[in-house]
C-alpha atoms as a PDB file:
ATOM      1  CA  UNK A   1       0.000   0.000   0.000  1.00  0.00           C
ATOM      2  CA  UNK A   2       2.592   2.662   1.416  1.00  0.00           C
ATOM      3  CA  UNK A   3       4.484   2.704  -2.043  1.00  0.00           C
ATOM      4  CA  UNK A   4       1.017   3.308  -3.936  1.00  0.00           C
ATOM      5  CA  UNK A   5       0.086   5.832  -2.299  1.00  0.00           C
ATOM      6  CA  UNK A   6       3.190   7.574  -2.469  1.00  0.00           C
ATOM      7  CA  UNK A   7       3.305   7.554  -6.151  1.00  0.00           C
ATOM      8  CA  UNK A   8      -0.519   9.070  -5.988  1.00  0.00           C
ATOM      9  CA  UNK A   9       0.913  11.715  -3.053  1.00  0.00           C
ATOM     10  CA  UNK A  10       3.661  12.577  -5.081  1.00  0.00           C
ATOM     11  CA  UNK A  11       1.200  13.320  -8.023  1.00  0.00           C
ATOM     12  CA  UNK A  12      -0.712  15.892  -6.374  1.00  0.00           C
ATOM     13  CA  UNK A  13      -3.372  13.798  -4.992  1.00  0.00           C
ATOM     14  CA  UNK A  14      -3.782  14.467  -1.112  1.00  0.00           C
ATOM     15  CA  UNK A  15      -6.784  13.393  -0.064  1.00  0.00           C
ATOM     16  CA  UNK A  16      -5.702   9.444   0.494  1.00  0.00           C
ATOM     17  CA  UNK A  17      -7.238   6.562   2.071  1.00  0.00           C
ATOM     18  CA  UNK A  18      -5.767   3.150   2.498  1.00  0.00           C
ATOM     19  CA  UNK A  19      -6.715  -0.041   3.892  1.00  0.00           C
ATOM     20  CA  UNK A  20      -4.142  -2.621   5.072  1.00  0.00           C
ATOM     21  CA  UNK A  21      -4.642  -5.791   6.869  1.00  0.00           C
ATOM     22  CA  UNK A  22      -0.783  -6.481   7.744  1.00  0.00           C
ATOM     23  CA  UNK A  23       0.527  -4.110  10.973  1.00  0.00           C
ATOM     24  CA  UNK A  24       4.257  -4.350   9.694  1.00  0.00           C
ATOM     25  CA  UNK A  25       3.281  -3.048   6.104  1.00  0.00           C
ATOM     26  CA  UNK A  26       1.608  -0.238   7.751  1.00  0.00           C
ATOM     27  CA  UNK A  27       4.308   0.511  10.819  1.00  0.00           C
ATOM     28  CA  UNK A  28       6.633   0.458   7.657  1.00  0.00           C
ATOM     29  CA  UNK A  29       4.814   2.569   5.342  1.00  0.00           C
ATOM     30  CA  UNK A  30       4.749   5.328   8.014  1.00  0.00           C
ATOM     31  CA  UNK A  31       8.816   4.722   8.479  1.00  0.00           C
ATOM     32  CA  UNK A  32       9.278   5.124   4.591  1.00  0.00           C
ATOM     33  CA  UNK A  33       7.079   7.611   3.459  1.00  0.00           C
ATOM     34  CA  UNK A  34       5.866   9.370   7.074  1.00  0.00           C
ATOM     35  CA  UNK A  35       5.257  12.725   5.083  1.00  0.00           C
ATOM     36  CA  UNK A  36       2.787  10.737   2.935  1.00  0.00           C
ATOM     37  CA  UNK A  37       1.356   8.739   6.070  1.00  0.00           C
ATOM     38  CA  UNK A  38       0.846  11.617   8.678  1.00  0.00           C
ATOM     39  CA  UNK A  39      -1.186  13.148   5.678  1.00  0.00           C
ATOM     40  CA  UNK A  40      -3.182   9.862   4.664  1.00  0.00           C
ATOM     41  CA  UNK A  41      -5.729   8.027   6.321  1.00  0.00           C
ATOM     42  CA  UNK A  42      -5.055   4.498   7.262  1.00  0.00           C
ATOM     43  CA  UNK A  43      -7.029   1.878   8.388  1.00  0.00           C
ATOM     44  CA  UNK A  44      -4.945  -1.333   9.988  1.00  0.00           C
ATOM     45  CA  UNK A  45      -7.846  -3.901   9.997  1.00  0.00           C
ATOM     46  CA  UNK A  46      -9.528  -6.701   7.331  1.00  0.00           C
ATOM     47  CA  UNK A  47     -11.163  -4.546   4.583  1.00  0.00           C
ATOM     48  CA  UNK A  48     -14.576  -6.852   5.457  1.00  0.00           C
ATOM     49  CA  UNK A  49     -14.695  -4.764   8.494  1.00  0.00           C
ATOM     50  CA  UNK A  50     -13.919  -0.848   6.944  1.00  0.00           C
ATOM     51  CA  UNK A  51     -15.837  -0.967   3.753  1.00  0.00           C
ATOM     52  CA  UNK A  52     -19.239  -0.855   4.823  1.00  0.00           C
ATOM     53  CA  UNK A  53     -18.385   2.559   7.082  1.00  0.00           C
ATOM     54  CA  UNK A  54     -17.590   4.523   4.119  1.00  0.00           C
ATOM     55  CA  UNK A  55     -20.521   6.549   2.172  1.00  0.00           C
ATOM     56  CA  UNK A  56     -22.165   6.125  -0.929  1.00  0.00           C
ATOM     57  CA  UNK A  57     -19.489   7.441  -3.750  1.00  0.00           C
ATOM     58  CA  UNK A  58     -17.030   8.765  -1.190  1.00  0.00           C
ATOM     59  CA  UNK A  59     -14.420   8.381  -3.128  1.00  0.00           C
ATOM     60  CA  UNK A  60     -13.546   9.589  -6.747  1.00  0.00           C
ATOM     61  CA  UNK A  61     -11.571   6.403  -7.148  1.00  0.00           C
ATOM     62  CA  UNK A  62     -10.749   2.854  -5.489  1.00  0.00           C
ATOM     63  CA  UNK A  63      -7.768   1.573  -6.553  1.00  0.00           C
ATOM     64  CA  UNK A  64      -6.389  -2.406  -5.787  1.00  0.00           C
ATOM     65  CA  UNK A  65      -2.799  -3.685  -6.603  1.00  0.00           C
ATOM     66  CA  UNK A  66      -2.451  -7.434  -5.527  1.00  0.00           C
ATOM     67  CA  UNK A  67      -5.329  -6.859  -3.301  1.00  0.00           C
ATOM     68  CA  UNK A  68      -8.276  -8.484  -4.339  1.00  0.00           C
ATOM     69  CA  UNK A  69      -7.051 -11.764  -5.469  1.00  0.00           C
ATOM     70  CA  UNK A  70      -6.420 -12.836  -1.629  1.00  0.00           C
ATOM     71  CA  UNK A  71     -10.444 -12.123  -0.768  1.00  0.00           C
ATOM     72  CA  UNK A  72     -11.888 -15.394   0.059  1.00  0.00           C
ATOM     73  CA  UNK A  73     -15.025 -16.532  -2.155  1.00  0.00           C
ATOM     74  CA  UNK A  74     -17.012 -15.610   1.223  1.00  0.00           C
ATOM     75  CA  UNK A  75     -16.207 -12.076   1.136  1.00  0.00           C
ATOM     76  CA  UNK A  76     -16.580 -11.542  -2.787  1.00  0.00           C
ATOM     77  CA  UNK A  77     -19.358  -8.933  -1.299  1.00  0.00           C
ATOM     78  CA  UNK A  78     -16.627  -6.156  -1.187  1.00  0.00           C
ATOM     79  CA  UNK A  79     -16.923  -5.666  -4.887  1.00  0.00           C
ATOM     80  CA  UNK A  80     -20.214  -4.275  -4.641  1.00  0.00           C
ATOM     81  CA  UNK A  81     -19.373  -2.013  -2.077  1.00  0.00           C
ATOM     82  CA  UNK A  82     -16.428  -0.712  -3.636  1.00  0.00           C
ATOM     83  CA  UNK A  83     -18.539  -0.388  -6.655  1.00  0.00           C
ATOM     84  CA  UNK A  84     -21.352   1.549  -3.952  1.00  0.00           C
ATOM     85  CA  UNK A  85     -18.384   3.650  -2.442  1.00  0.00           C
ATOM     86  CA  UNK A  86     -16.710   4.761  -5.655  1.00  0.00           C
ATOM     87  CA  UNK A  87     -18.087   8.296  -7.583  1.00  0.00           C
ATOM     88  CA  UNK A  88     -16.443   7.137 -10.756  1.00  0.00           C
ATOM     89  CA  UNK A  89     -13.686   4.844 -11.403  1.00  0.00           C
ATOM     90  CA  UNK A  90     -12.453   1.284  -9.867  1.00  0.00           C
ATOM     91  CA  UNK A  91      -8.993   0.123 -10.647  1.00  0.00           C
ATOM     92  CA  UNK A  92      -7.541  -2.966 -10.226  1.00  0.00           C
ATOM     93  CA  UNK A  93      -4.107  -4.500 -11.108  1.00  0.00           C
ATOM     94  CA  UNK A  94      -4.299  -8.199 -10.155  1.00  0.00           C
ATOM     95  CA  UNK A  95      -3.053 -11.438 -10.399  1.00  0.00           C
ATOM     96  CA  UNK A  96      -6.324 -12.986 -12.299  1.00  0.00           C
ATOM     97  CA  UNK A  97      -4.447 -16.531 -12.866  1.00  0.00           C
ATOM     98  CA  UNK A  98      -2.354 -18.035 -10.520  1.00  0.00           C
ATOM     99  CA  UNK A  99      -4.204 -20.301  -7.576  1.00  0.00           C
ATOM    100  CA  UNK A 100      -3.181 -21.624  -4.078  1.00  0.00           C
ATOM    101  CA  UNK A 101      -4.043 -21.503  -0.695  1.00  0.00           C
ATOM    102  CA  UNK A 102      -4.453 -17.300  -0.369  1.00  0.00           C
ATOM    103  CA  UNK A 103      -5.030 -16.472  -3.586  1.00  0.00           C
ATOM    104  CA  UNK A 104      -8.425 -16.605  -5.935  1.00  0.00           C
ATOM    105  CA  UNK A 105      -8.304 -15.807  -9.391  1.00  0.00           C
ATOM    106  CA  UNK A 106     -10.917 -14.030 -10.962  1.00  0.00           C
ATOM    107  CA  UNK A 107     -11.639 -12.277 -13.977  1.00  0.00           C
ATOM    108  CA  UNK A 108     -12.769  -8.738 -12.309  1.00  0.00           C
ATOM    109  CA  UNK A 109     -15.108  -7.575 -15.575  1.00  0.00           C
ATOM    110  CA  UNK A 110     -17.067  -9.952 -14.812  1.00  0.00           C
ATOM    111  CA  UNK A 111     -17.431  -9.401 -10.903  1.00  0.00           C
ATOM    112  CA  UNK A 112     -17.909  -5.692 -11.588  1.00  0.00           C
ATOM    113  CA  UNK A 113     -20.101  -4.887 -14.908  1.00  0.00           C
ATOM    114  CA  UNK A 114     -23.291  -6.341 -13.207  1.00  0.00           C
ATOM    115  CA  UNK A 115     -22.810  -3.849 -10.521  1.00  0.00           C
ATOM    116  CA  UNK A 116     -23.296  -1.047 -12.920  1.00  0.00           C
ATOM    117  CA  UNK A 117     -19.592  -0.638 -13.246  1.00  0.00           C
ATOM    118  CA  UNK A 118     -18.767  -0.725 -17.081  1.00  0.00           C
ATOM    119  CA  UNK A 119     -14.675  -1.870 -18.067  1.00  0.00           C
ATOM    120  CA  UNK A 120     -13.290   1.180 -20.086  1.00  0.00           C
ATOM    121  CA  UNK A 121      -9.964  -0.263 -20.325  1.00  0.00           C
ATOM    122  CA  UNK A 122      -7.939  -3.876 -20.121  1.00  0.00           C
ATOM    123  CA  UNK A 123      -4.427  -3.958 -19.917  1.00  0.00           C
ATOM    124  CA  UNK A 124      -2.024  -7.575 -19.965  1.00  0.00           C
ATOM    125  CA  UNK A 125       0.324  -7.043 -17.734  1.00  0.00           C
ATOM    126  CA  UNK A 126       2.850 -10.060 -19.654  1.00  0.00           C
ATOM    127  CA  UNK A 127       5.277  -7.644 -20.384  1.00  0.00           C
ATOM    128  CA  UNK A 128       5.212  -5.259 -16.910  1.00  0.00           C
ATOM    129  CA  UNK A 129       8.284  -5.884 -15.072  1.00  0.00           C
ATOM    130  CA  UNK A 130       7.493  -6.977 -11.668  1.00  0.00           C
ATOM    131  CA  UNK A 131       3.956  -8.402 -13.029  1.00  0.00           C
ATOM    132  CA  UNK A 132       3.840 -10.726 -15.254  1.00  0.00           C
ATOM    133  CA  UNK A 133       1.591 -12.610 -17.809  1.00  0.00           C
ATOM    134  CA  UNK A 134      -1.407 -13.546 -15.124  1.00  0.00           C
ATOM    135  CA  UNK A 135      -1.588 -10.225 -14.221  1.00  0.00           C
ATOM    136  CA  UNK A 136      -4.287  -7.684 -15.611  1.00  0.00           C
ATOM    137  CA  UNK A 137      -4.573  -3.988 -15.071  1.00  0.00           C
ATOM    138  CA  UNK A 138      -8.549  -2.870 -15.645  1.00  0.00           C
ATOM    139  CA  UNK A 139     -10.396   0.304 -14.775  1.00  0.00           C
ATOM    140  CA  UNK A 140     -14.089   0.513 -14.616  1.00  0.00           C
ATOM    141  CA  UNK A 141     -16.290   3.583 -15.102  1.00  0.00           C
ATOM    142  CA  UNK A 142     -19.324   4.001 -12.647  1.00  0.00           C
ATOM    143  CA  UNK A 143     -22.673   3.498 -15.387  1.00  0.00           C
END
């Protein structure tokens, strides 16, 4: 989380929110980036427990990077909150493909476009260093 929301800080956007399950990631965010993190607000808990707090289109945009793909089939529920909480836009950049014990794959257009979320964009990832082939970068646009 703490280096994706630097990038976005460093851009000019300053109204950030982030959700993180994992205390260390968090503790080391703040330790990295603590201009970024004293400025952001973070929530150290299971996104099943945050989500539902925030308001209808709150946010302009919701953004996942190897997020989603660890959210057990029980809790496949988010996505239509996210979908309720965005204004506009969902991103995701996911792992869509590869399968064990924490991670799901999905294929996210069709989790979001019956949610009123249409996919404006689909990117393979193959060639993204870092990435790889079963990832997939997609941003949906609030219908």
């Amino acid at each position: 989380m703490g280096r994706n929301l630097q990038h976005l800080f460093q851009g000019g956007f300053k109204n950030l929110n982030g959700i993180d399950i994992n205390p260390s990631a968090v503790a080391l965010m703040k330790k990295t980036f603590p201009e970024m993190a004293s400025k952001a607000n973070i929530r150290n808990a299971p996104v099943e427990d945050v989500i539902k707090r925030f308001g209808a289109a709150q946010f302009d945009l919701i953004y996942t990077m190897a997020v989603l793909e660890h959210i057990h089939s029980d809790s496949e529920w988010i996505f239509a909150e996210m979908g309720r909480a965005t204004g506009n836009l969902v991103i995701t950049i996911e792992d869509e493909r590869g399968r064990s014990s924490l991670h799901i794959p999905r294929d996210y257009q069709r989790h979001f476009e019956p949610l009123g979320m249409e996919q404006v964009e689909m990117i393979d990832c193959a060639g993204i260093e870092g990435l790889g082939p079963d990832f997939a970068a997609r941003v949906f646009r609030k219908t």
